[in-house]
C-alpha atoms as a PDB file:
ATOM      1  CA  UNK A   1       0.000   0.000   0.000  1.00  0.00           C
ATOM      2  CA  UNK A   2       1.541   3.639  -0.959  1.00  0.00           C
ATOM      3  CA  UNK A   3       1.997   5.794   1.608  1.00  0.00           C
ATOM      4  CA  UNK A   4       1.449   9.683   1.800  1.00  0.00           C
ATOM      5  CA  UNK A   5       2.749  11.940   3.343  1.00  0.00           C
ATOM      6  CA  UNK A   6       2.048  16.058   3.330  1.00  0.00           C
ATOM      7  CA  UNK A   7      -0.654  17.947   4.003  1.00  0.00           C
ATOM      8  CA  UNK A   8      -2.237  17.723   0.464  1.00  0.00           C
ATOM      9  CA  UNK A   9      -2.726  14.038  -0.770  1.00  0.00           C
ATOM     10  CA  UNK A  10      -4.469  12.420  -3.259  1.00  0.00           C
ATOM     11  CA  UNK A  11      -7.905  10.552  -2.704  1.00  0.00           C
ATOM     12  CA  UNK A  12      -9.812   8.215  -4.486  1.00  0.00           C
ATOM     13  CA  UNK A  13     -12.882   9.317  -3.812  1.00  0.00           C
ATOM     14  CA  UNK A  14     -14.749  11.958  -1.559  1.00  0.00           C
ATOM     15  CA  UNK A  15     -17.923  12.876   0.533  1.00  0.00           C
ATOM     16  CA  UNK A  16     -20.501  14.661  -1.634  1.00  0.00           C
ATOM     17  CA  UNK A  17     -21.684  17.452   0.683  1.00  0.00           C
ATOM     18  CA  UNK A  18     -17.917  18.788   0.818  1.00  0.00           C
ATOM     19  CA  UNK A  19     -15.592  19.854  -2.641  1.00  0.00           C
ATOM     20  CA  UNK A  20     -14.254  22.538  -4.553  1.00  0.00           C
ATOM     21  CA  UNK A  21     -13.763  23.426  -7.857  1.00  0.00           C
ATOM     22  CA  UNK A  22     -13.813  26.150 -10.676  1.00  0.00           C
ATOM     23  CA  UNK A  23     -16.932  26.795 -12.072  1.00  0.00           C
ATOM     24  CA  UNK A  24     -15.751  26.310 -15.446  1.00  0.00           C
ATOM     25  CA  UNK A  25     -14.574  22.350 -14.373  1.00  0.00           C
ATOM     26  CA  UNK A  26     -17.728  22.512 -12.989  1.00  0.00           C
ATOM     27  CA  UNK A  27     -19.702  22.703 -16.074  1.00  0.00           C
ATOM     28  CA  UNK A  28     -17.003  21.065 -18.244  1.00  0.00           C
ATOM     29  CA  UNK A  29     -17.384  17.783 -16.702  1.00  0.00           C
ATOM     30  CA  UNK A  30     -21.086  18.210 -16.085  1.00  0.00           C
ATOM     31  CA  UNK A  31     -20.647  17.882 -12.023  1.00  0.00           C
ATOM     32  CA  UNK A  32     -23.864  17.463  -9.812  1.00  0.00           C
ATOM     33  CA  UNK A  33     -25.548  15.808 -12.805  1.00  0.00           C
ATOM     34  CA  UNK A  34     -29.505  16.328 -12.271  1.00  0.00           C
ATOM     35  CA  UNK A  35     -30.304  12.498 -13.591  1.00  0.00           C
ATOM     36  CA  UNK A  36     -28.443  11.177 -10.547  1.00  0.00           C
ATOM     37  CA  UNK A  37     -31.328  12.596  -8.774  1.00  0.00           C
ATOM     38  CA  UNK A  38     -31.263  14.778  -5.191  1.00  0.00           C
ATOM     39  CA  UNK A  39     -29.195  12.131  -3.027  1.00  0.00           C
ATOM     40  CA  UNK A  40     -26.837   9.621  -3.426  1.00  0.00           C
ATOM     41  CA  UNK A  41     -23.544   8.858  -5.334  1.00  0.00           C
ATOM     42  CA  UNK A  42     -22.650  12.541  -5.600  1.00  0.00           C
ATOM     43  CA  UNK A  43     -19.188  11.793  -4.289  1.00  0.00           C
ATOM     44  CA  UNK A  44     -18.804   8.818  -6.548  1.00  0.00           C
ATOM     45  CA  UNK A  45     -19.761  11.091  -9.470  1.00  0.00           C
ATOM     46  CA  UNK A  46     -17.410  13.559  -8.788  1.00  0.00           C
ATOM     47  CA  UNK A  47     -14.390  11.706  -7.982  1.00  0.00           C
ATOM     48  CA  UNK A  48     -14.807   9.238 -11.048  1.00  0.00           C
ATOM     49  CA  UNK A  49     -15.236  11.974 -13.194  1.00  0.00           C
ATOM     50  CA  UNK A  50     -12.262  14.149 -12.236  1.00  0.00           C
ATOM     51  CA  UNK A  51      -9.762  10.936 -12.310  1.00  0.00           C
ATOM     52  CA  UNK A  52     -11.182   9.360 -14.833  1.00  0.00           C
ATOM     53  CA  UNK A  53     -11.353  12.679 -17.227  1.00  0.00           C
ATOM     54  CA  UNK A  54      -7.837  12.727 -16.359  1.00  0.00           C
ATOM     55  CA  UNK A  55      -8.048  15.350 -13.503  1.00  0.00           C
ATOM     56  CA  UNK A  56      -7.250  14.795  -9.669  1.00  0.00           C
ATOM     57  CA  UNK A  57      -9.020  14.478  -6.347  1.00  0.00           C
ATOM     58  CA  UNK A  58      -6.825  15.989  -3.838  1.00  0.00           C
ATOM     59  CA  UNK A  59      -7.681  16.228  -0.059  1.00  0.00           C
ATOM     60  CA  UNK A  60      -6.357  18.983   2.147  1.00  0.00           C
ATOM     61  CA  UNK A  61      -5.246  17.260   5.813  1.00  0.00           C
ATOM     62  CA  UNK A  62      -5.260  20.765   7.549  1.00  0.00           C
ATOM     63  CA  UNK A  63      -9.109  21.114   7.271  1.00  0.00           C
ATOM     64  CA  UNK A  64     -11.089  20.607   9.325  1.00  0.00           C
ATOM     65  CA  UNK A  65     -15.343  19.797   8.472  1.00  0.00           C
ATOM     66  CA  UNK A  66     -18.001  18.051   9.899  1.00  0.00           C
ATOM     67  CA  UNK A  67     -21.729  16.991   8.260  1.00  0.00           C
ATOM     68  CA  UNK A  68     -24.610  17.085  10.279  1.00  0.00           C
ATOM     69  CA  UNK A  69     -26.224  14.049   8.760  1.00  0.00           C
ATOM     70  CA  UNK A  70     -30.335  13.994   9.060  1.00  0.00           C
ATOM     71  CA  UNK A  71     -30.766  10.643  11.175  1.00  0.00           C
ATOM     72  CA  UNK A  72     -33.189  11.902  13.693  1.00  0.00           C
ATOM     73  CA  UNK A  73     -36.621  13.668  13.434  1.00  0.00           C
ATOM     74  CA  UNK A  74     -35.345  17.318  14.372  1.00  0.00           C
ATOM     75  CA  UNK A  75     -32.957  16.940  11.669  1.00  0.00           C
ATOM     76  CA  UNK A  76     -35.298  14.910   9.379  1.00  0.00           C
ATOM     77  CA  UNK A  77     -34.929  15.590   5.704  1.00  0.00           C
ATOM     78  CA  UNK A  78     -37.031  18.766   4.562  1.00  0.00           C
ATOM     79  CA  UNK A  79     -37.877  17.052   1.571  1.00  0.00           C
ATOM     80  CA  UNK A  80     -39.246  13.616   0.829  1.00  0.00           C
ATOM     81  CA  UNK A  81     -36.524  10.368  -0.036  1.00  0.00           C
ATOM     82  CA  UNK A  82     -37.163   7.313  -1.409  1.00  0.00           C
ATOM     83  CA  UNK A  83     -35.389   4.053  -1.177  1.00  0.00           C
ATOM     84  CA  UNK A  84     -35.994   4.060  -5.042  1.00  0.00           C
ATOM     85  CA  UNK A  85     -34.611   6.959  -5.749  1.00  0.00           C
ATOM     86  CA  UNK A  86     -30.986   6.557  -3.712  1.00  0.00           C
ATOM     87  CA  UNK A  87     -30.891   2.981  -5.761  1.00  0.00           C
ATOM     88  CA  UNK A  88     -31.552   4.799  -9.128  1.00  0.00           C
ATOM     89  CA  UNK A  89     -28.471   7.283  -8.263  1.00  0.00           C
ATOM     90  CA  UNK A  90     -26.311   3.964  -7.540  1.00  0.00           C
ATOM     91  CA  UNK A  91     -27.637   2.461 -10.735  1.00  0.00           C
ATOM     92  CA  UNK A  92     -26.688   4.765 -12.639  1.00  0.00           C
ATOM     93  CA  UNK A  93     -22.904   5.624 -11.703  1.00  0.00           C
ATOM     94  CA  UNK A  94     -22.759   1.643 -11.804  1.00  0.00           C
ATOM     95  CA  UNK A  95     -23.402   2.192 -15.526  1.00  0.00           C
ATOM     96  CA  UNK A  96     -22.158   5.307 -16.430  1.00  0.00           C
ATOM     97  CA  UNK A  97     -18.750   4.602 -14.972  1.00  0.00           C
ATOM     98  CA  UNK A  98     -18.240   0.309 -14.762  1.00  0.00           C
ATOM     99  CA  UNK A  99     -19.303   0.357 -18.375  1.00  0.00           C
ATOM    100  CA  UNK A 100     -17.281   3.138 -19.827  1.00  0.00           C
ATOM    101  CA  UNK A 101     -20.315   5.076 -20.710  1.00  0.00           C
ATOM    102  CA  UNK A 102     -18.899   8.072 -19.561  1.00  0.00           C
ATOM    103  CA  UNK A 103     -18.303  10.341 -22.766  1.00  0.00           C
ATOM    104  CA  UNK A 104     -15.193  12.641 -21.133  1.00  0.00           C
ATOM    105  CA  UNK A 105     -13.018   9.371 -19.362  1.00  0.00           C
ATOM    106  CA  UNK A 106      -9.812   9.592 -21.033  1.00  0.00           C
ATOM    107  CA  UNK A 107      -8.875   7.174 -18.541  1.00  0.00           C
ATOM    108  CA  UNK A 108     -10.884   3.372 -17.591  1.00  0.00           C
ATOM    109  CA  UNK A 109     -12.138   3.055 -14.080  1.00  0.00           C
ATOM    110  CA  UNK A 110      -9.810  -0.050 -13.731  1.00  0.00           C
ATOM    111  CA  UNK A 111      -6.613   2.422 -13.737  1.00  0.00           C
ATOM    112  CA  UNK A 112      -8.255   4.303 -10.633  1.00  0.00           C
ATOM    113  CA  UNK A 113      -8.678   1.337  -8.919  1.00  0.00           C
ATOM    114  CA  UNK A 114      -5.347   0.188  -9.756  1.00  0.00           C
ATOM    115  CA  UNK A 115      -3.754   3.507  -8.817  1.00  0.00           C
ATOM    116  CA  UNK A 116      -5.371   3.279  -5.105  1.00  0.00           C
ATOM    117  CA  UNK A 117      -4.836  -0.490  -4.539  1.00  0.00           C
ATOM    118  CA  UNK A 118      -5.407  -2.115  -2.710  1.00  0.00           C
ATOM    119  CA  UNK A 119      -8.893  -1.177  -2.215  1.00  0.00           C
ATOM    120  CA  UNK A 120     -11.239  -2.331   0.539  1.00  0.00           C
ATOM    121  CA  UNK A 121     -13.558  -4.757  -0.483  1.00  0.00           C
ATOM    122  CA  UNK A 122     -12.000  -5.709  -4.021  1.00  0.00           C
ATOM    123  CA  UNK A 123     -10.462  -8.856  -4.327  1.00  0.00           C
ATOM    124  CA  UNK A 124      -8.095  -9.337  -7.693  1.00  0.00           C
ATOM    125  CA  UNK A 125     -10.964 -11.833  -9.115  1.00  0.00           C
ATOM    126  CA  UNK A 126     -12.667  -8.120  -8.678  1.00  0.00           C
ATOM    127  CA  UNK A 127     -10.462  -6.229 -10.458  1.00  0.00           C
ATOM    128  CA  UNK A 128      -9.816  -9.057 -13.093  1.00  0.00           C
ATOM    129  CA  UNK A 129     -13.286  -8.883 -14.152  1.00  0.00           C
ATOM    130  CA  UNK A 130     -13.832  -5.061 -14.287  1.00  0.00           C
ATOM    131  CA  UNK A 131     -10.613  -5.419 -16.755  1.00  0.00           C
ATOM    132  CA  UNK A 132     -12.582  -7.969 -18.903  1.00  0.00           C
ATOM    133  CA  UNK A 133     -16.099  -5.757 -18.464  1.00  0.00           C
ATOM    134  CA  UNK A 134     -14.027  -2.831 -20.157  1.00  0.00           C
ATOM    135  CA  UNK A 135     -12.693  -4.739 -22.967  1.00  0.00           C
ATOM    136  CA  UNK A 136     -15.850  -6.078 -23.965  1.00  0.00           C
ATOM    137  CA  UNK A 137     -17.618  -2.968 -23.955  1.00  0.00           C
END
């Protein structure tokens, strides 16, 4: 496993309530996508398309932020949520990024993972058959 060191290091992926970038990398690589719905996969979305258009995700270790995440009823969600709906969002990264259907990815989702491995919860029979999943398609 690498190991980083610094106060800026590179991170696979990120939580979707907390980023930066310009506005015009913003639009460019069509960030915050409205067909991925109001919740879920946002960081997944963002992160795969910055590394996989060829970009970076970079985390600064000298920040400090929290997320008050709605899990009780005083901080219940002003808006309704479905079960559906968080499953669509998952569906489609799945398909938009596992089956190179991402338009602007200079770069396969296999070479991420590779970069970062190893990654929790892959195995190499994992990685093997994203590899074949990107030839085919």
């Amino acid at each position: 496993k690498r190991k980083q060191v610094g106060d800026i290091v590179e991170t696979m992926s990120l939580q979707g309530s907390c980023f930066l970038c310009t506005k015009e990398k913003y639009l460019e690589l069509d960030i915050c996508n409205e067909d991925f719905g109001s919740w879920g996969s946002q960081g997944i979305e963002v992160a795969c398309k910055f590394w996989m258009s060829g970009g970076r995700v970079l985390c600064n270790r000298r920040t400090w932020y929290a997320h008050c995440f709605r899990t009780k009823s005083v901080f219940g969600f002003p808006y309704q949520l479905s079960g559906r709906q968080v499953q669509n969002a998952k569906k489609m990264a799945r398909d938009l990024f596992f089956n190179n259907k991402w338009p602007k990815a200079i770069r396969p989702l296999s070479w991420l993972v590779e970069k970062f491995w190893p990654v929790p919860g892959w195995t190499d029979k994992d990685l093997k058959d994203l590899k074949e999943r990107e030839k085919s398609v």
